[in-house]
PDB file of N, CA and C in Angstrom:
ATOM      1  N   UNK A   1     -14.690 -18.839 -18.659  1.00  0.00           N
ATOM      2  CA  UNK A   1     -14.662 -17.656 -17.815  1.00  0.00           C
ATOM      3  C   UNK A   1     -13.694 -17.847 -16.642  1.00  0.00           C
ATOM      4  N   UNK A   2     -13.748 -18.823 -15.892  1.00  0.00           N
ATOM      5  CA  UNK A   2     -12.765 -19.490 -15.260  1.00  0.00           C
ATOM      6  C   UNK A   2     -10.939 -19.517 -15.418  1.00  0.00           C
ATOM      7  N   UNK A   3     -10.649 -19.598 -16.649  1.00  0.00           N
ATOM      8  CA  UNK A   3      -9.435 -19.829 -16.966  1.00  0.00           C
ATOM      9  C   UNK A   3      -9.330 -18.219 -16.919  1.00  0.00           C
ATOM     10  N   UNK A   4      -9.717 -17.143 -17.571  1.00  0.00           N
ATOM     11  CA  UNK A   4      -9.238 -15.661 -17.633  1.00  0.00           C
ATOM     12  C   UNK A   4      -9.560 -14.885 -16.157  1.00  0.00           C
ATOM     13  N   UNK A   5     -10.011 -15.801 -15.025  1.00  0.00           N
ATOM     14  CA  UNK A   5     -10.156 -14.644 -13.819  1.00  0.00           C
ATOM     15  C   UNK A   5      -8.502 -14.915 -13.338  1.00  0.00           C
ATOM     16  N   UNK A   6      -8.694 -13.585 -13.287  1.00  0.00           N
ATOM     17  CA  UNK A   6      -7.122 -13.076 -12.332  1.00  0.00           C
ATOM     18  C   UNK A   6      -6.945 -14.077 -11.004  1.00  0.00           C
ATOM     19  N   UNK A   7      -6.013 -14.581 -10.916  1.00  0.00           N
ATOM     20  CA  UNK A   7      -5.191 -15.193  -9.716  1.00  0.00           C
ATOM     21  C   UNK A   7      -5.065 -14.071  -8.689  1.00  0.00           C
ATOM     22  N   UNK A   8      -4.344 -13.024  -8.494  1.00  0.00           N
ATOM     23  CA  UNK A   8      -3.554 -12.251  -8.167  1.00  0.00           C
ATOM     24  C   UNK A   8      -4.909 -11.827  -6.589  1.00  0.00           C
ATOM     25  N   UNK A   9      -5.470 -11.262  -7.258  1.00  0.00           N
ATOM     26  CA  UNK A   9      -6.843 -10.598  -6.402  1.00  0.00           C
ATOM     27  C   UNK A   9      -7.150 -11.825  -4.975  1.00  0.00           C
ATOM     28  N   UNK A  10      -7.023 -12.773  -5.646  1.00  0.00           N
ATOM     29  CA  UNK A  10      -7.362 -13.545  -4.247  1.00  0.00           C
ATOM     30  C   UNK A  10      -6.862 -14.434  -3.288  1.00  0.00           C
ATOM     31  N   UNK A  11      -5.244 -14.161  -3.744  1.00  0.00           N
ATOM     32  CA  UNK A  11      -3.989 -13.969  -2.600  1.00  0.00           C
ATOM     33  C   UNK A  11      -3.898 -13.349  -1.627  1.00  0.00           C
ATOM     34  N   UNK A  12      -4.281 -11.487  -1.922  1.00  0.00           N
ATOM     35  CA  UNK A  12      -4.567 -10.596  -1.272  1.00  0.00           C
ATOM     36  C   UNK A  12      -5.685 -10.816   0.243  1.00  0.00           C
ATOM     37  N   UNK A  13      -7.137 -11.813  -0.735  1.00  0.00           N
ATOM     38  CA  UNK A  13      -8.274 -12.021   0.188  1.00  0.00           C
ATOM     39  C   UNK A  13      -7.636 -13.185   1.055  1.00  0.00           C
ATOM     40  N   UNK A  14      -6.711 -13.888   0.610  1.00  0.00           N
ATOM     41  CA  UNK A  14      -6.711 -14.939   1.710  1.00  0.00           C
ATOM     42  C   UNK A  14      -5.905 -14.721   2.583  1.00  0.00           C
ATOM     43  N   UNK A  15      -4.896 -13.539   2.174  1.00  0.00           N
ATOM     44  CA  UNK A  15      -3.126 -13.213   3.374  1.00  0.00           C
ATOM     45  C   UNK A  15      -4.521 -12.087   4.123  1.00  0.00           C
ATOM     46  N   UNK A  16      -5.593 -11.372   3.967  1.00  0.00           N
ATOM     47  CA  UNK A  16      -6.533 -10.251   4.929  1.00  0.00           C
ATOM     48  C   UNK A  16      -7.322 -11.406   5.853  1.00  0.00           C
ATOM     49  N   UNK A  17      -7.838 -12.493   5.340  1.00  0.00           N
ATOM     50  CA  UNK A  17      -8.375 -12.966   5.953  1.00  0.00           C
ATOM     51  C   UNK A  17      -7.791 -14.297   6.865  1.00  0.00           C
ATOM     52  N   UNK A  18      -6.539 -15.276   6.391  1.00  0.00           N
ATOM     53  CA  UNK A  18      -5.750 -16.024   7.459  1.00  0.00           C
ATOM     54  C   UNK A  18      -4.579 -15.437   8.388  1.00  0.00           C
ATOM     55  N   UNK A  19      -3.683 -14.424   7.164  1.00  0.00           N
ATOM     56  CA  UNK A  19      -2.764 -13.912   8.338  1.00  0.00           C
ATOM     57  C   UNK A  19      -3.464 -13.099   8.993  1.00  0.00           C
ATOM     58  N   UNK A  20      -4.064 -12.299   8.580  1.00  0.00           N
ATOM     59  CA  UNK A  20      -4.491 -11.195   9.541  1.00  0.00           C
ATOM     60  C   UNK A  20      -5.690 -10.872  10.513  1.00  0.00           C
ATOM     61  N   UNK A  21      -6.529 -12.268  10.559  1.00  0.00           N
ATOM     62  CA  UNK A  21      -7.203 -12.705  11.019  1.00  0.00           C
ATOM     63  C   UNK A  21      -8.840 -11.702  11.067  1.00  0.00           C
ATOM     64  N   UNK A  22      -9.277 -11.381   9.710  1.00  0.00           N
ATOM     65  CA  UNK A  22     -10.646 -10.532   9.499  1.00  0.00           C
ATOM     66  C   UNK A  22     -11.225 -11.335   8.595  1.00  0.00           C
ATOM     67  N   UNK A  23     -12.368 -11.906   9.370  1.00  0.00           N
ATOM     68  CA  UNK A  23     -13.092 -13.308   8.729  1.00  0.00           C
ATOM     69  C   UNK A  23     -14.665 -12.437   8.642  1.00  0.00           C
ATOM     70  N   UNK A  24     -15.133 -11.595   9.342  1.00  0.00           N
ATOM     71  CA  UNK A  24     -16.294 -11.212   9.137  1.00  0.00           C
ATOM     72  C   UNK A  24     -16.203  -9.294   9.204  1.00  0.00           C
ATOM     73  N   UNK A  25     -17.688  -8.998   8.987  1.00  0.00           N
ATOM     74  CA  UNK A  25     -17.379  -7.695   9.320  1.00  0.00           C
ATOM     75  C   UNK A  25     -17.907  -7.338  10.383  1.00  0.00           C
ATOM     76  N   UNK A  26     -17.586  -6.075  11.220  1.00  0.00           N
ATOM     77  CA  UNK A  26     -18.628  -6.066  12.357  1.00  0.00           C
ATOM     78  C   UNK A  26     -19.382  -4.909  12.264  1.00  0.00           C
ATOM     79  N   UNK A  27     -19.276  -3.941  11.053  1.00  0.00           N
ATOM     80  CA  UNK A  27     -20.725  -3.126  10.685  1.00  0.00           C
ATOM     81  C   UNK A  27     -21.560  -3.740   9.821  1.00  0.00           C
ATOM     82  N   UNK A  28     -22.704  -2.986   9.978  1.00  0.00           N
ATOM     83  CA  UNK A  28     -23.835  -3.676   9.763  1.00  0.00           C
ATOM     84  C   UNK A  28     -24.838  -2.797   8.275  1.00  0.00           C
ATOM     85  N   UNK A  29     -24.450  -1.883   7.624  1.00  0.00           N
ATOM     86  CA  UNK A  29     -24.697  -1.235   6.566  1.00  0.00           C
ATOM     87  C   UNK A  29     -23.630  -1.051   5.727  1.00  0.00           C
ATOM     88  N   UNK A  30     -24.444  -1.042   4.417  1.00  0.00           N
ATOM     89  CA  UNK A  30     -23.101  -1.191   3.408  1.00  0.00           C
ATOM     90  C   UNK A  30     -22.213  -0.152   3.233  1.00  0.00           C
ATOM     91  N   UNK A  31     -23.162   1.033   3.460  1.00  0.00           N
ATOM     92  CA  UNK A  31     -21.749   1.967   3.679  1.00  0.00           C
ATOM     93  C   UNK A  31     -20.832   1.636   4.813  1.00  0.00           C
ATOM     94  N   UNK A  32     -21.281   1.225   6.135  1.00  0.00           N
ATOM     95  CA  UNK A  32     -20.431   0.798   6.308  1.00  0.00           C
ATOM     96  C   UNK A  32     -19.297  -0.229   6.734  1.00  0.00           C
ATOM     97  N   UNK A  33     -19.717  -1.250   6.177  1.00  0.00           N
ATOM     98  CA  UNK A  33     -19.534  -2.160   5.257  1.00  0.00           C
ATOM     99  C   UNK A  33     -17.935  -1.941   4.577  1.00  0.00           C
ATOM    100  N   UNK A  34     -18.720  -0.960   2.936  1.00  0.00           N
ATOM    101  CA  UNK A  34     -17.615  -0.402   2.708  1.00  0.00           C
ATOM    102  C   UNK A  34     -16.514   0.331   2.775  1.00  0.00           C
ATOM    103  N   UNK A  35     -16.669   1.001   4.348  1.00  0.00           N
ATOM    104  CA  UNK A  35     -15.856   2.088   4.594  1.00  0.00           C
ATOM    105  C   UNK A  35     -14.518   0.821   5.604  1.00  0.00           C
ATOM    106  N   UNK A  36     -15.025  -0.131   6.305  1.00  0.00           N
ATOM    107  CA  UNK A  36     -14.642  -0.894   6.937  1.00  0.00           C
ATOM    108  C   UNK A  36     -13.427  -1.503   6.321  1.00  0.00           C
ATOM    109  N   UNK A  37     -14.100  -2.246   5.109  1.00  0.00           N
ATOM    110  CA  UNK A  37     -13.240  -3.069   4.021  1.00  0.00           C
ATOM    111  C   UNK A  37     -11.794  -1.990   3.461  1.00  0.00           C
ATOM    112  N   UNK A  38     -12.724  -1.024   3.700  1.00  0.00           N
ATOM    113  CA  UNK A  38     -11.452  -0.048   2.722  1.00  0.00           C
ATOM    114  C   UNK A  38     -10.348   0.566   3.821  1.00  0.00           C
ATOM    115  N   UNK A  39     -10.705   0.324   5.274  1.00  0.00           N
ATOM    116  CA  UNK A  39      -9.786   0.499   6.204  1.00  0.00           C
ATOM    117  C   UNK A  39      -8.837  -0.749   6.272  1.00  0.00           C
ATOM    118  N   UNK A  40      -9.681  -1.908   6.442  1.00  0.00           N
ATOM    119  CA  UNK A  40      -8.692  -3.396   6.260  1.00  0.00           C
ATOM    120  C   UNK A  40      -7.285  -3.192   4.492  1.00  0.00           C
ATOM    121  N   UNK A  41      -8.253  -2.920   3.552  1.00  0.00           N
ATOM    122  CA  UNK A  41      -7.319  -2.964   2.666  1.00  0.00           C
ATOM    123  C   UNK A  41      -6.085  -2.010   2.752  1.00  0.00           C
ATOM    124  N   UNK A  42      -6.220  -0.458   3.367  1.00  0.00           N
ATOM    125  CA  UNK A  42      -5.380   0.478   3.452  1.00  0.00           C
ATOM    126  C   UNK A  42      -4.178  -0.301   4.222  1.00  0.00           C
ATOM    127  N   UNK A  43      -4.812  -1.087   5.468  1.00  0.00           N
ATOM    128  CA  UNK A  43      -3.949  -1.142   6.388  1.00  0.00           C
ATOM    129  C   UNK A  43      -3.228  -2.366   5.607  1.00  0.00           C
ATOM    130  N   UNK A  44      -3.424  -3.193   4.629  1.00  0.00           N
ATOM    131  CA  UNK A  44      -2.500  -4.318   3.799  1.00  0.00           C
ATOM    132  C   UNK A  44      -2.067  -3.609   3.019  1.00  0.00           C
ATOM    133  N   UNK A  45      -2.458  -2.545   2.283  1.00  0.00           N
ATOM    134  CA  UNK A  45      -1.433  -1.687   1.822  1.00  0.00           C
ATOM    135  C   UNK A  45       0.179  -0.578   2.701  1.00  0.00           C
ATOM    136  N   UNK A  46      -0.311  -0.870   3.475  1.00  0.00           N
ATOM    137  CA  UNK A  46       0.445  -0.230   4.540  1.00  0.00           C
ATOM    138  C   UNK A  46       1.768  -1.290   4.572  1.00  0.00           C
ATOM    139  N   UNK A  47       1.242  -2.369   4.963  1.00  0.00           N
ATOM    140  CA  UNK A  47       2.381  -3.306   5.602  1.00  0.00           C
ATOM    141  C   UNK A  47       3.023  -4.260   4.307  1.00  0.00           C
ATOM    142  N   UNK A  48       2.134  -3.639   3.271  1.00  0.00           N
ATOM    143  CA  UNK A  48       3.450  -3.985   2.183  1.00  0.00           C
ATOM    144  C   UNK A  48       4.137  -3.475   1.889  1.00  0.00           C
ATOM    145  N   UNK A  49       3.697  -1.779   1.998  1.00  0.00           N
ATOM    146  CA  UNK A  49       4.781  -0.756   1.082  1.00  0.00           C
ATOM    147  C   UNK A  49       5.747  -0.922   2.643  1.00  0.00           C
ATOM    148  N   UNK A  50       5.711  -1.200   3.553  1.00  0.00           N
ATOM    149  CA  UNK A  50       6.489  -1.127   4.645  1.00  0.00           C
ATOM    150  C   UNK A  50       7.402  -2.522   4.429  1.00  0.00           C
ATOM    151  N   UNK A  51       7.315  -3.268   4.020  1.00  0.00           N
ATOM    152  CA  UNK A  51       7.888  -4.554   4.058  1.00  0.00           C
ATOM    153  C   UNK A  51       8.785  -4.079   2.780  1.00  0.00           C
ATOM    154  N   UNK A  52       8.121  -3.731   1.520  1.00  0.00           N
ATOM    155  CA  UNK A  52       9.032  -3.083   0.726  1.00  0.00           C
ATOM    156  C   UNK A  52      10.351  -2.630   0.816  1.00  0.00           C
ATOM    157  N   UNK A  53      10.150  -1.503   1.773  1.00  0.00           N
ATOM    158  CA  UNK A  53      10.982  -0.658   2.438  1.00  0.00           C
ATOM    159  C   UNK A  53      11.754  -1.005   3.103  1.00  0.00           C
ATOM    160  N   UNK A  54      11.267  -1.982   3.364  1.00  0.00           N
ATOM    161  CA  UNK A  54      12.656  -2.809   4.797  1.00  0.00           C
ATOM    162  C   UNK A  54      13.634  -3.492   4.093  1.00  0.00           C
ATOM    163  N   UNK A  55      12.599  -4.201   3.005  1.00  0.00           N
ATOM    164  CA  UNK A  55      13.513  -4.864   2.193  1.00  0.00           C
ATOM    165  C   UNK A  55      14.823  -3.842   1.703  1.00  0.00           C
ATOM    166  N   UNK A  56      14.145  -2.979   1.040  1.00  0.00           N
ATOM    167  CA  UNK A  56      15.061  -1.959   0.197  1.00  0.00           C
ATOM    168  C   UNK A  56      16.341  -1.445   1.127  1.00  0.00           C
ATOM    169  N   UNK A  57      15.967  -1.298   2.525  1.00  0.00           N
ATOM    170  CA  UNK A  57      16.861  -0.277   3.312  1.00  0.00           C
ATOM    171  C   UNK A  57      17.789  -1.900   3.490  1.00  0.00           C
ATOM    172  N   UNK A  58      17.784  -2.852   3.874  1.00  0.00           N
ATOM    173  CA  UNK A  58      18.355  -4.078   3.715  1.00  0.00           C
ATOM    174  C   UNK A  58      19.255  -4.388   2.877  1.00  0.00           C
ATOM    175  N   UNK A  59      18.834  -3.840   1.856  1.00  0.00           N
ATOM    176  CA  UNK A  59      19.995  -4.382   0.484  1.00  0.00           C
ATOM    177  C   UNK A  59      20.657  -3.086   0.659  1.00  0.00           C
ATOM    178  N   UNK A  60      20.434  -1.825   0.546  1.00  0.00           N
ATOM    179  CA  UNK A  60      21.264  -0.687   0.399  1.00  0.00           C
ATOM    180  C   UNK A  60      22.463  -0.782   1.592  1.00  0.00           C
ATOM    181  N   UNK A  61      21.976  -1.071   2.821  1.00  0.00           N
ATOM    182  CA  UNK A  61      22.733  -1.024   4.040  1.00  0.00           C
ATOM    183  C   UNK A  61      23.984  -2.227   4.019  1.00  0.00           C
TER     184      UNK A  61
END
């Protein structure tokens, strides 16, 4: 079971939780909980498609 779990997924958890420094949560129900987590992930989605972009405007320029 070990050998077929995805790598990929927990790159993500370790660049949210060392670079970006969110080690715990600070709500206290799972909703929200989950509403929390899904603000942290938006915002790593954010600063990749942005890093993307920089890249891209970089090579074009």
């Amino acid at each position: 079971h070990r050998s077929r779990r995805p790598i990929e997924p927990e790159a993500v958890f370790g660049d949210i939780k060392y670079n970006h420094g969110f080690k715990r949560f600070r709500l206290r129900s799972k909703a929200k909980v989950i509403i929390e987590f899904g603000l942290v992930a938006l915002a790593h989605n954010i600063r990749k498609w942005a890093n993307i972009r920089n890249e891209m405007n970089a090579v074009i320029s």
